[in-house]
N, C-alpha and C. Protein backbone atom coordinates (compact mmCIF):
# COMPACT_ATOMS: atom_id res chain seq x y z
N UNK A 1 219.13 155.19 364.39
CA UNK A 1 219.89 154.01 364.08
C UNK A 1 221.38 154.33 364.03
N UNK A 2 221.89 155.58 363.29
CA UNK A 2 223.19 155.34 363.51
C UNK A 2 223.72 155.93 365.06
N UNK A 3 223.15 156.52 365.83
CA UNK A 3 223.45 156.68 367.49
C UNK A 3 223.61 154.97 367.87
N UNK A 4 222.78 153.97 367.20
CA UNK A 4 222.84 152.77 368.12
C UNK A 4 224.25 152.19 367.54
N UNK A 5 224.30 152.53 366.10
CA UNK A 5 225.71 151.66 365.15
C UNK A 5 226.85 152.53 365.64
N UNK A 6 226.93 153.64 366.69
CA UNK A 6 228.05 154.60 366.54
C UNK A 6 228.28 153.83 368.07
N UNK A 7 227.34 153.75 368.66
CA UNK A 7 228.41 153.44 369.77
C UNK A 7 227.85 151.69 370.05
N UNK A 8 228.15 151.15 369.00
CA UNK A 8 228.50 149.69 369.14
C UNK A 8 227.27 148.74 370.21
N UNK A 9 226.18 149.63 370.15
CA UNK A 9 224.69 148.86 370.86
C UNK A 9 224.15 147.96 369.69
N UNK A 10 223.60 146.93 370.24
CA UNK A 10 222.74 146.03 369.12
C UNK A 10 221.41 146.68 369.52
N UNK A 11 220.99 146.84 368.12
CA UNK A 11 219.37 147.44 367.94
C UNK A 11 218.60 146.60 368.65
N UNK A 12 218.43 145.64 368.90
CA UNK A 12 217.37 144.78 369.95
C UNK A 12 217.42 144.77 371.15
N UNK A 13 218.80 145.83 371.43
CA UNK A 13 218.49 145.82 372.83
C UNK A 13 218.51 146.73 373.25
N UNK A 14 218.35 148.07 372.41
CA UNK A 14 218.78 149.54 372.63
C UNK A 14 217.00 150.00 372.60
N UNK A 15 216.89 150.85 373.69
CA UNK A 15 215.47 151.17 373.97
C UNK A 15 216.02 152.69 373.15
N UNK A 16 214.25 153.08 373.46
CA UNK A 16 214.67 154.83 372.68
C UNK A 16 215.04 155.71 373.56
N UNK A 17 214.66 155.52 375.33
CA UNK A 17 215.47 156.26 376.04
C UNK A 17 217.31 156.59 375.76
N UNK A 18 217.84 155.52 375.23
CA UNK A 18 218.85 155.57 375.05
C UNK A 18 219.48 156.18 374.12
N UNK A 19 218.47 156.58 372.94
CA UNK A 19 219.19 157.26 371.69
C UNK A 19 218.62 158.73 371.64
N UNK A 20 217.39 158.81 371.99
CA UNK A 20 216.69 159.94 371.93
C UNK A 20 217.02 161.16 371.99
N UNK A 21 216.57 162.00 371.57
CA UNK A 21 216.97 163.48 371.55
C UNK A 21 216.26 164.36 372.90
N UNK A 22 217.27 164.82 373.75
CA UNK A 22 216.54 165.32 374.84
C UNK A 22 216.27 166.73 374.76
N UNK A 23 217.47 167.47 374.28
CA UNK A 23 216.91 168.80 373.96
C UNK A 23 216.77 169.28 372.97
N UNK A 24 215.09 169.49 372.98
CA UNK A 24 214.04 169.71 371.68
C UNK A 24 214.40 170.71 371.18
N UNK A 25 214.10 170.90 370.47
CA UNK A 25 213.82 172.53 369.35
C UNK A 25 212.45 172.01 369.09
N UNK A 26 212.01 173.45 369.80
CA UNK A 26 210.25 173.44 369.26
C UNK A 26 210.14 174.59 368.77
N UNK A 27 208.43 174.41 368.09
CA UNK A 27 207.95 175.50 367.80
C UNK A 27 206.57 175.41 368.40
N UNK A 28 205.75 176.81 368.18
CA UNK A 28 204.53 177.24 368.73
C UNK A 28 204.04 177.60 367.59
N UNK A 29 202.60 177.40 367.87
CA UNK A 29 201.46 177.04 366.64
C UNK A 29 201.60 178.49 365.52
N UNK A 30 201.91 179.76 366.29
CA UNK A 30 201.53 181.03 365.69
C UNK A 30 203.35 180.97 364.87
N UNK A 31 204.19 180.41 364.94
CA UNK A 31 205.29 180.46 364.31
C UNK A 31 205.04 180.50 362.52
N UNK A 32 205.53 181.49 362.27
CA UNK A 32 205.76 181.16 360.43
C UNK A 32 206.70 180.32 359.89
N UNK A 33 206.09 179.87 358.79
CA UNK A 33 206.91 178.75 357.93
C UNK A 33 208.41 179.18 357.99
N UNK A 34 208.56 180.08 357.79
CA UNK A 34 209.70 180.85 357.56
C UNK A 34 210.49 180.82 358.87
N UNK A 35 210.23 181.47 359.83
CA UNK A 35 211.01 180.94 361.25
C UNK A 35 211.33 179.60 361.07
N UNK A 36 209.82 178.50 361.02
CA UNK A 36 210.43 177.18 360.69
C UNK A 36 211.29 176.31 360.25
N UNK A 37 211.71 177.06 359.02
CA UNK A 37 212.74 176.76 358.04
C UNK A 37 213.97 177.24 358.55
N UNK A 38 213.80 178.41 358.95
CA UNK A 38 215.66 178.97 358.99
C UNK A 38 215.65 178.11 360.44
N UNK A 39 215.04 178.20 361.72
CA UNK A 39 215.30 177.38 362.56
C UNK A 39 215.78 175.84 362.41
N UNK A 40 214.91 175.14 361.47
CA UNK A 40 215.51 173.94 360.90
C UNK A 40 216.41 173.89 359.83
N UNK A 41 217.15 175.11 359.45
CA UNK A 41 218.72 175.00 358.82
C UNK A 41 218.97 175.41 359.76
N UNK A 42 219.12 175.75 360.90
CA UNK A 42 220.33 176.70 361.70
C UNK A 42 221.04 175.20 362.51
N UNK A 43 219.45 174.63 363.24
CA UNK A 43 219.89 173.68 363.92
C UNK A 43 220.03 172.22 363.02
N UNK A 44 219.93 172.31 362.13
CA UNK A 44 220.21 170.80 361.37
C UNK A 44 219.49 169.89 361.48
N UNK A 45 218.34 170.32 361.49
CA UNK A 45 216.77 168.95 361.67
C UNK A 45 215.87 169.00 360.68
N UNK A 46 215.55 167.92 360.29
CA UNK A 46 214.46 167.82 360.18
C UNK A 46 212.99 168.12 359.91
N UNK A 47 213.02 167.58 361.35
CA UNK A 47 211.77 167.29 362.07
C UNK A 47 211.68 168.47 363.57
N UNK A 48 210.03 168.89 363.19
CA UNK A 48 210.47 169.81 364.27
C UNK A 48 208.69 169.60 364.90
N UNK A 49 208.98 169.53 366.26
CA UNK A 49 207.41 168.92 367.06
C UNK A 49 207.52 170.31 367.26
N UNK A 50 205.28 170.65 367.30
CA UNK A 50 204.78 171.82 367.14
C UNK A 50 203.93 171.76 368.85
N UNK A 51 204.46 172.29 369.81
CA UNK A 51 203.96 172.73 371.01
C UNK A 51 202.65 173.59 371.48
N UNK A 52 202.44 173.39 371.73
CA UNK A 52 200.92 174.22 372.48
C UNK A 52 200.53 174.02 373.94
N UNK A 53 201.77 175.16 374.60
CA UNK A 53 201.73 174.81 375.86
C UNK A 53 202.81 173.82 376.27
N UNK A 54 201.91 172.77 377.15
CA UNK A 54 203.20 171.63 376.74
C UNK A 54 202.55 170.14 376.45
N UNK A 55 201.69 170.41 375.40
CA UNK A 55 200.89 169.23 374.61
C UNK A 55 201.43 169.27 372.82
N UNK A 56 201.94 168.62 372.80
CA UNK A 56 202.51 168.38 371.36
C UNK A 56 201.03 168.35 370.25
N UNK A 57 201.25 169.16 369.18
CA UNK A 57 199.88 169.24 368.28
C UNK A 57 200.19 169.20 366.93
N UNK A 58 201.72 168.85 366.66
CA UNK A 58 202.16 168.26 365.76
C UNK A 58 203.52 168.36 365.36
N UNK A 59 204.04 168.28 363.98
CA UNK A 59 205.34 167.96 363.31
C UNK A 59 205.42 168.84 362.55
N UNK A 60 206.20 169.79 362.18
CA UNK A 60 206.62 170.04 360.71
C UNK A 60 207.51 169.71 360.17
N UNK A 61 207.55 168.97 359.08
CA UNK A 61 209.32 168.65 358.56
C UNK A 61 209.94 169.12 357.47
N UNK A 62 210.38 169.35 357.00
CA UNK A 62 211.41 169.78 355.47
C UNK A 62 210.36 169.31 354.53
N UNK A 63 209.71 168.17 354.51
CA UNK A 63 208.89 167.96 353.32
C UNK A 63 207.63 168.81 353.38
N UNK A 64 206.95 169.24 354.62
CA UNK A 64 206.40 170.07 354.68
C UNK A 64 206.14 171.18 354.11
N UNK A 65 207.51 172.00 354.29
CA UNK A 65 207.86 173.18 354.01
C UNK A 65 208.40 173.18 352.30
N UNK A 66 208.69 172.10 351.98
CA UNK A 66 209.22 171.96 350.42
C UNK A 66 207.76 171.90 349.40
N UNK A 67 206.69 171.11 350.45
CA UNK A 67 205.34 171.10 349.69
C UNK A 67 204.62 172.54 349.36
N UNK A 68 204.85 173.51 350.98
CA UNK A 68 203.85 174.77 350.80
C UNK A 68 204.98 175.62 349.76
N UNK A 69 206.13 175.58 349.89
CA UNK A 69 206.72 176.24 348.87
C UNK A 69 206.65 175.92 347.24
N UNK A 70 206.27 174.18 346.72
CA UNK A 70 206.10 173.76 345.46
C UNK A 70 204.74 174.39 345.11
N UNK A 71 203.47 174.48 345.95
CA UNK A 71 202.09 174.79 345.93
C UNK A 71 202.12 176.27 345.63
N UNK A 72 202.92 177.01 346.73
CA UNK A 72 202.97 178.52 346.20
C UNK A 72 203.81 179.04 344.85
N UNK A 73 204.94 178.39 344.57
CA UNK A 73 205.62 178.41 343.38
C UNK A 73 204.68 178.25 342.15
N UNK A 74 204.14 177.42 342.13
CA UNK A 74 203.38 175.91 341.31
C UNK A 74 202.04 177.40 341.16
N UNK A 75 201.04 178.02 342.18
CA UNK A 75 200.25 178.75 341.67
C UNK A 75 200.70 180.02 341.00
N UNK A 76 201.60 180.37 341.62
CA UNK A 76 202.73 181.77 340.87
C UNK A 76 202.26 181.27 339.72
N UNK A 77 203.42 180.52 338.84
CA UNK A 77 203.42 180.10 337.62
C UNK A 77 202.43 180.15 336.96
N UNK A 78 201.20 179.44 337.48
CA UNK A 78 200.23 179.48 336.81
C UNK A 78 199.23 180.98 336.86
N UNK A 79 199.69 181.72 337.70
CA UNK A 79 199.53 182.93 337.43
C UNK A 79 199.71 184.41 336.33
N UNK A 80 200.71 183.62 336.13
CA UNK A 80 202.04 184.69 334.90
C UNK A 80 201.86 183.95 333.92
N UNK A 81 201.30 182.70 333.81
CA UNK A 81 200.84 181.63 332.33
C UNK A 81 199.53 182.12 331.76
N UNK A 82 198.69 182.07 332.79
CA UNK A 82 197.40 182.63 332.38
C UNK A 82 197.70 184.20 331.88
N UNK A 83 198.55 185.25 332.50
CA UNK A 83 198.61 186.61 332.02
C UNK A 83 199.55 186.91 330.49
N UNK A 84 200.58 185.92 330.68
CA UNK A 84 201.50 185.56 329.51
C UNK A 84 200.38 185.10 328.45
N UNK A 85 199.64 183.82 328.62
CA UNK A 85 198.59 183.63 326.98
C UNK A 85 197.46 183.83 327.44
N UNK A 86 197.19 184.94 327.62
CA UNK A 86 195.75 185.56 327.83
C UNK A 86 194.91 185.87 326.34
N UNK A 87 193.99 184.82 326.30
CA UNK A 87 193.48 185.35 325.03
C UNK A 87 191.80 186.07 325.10
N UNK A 88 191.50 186.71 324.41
CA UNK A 88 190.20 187.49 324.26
C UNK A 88 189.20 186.68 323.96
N UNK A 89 188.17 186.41 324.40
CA UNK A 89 186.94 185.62 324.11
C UNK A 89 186.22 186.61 323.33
């Protein structure tokens, strides 16, 4: 939307050929989260389509990567909680 408000197109008549992003940043399925991430700070996205070959097999996005990092944080914690009040049965 703002590619259509920057150069003065009305949204009803602006197709997505016209705004679209032509050169991708991809990734491949065996990529780590971690490549993922610094690749999507380096280049400033998002959203990043996951390649296999040249059949798209999905998305990863920032919320993605903010979830597997809250999940791994989130079990840590509860790791060092359980060892912190460990009590004797």
């Amino acid at each position: 939307m703002r590619r259509v408000v920057a150069a003065d197109k009305l949204p009803g008549a602006t197709t997505v050929g016209d705004v679209m992003t032509t050169a991708l940043v991809t990734a491949r399925p065996d990529a780590t989260l971690a490549d993922c991430g610094q690749l999507m700070s380096e280049r400033r996205i998002r959203h990043l389509p996951v390649f296999d070959g040249e059949e798209v097999i999905g998305i990863v996005t920032t919320g993605d990567l903010l979830a597997h990092e809250l999940a791994e944080k989130s079990a840590k914690i509860q790791h060092l909680e359980d060892f912190v009040f460990y009590t004797r049965s």
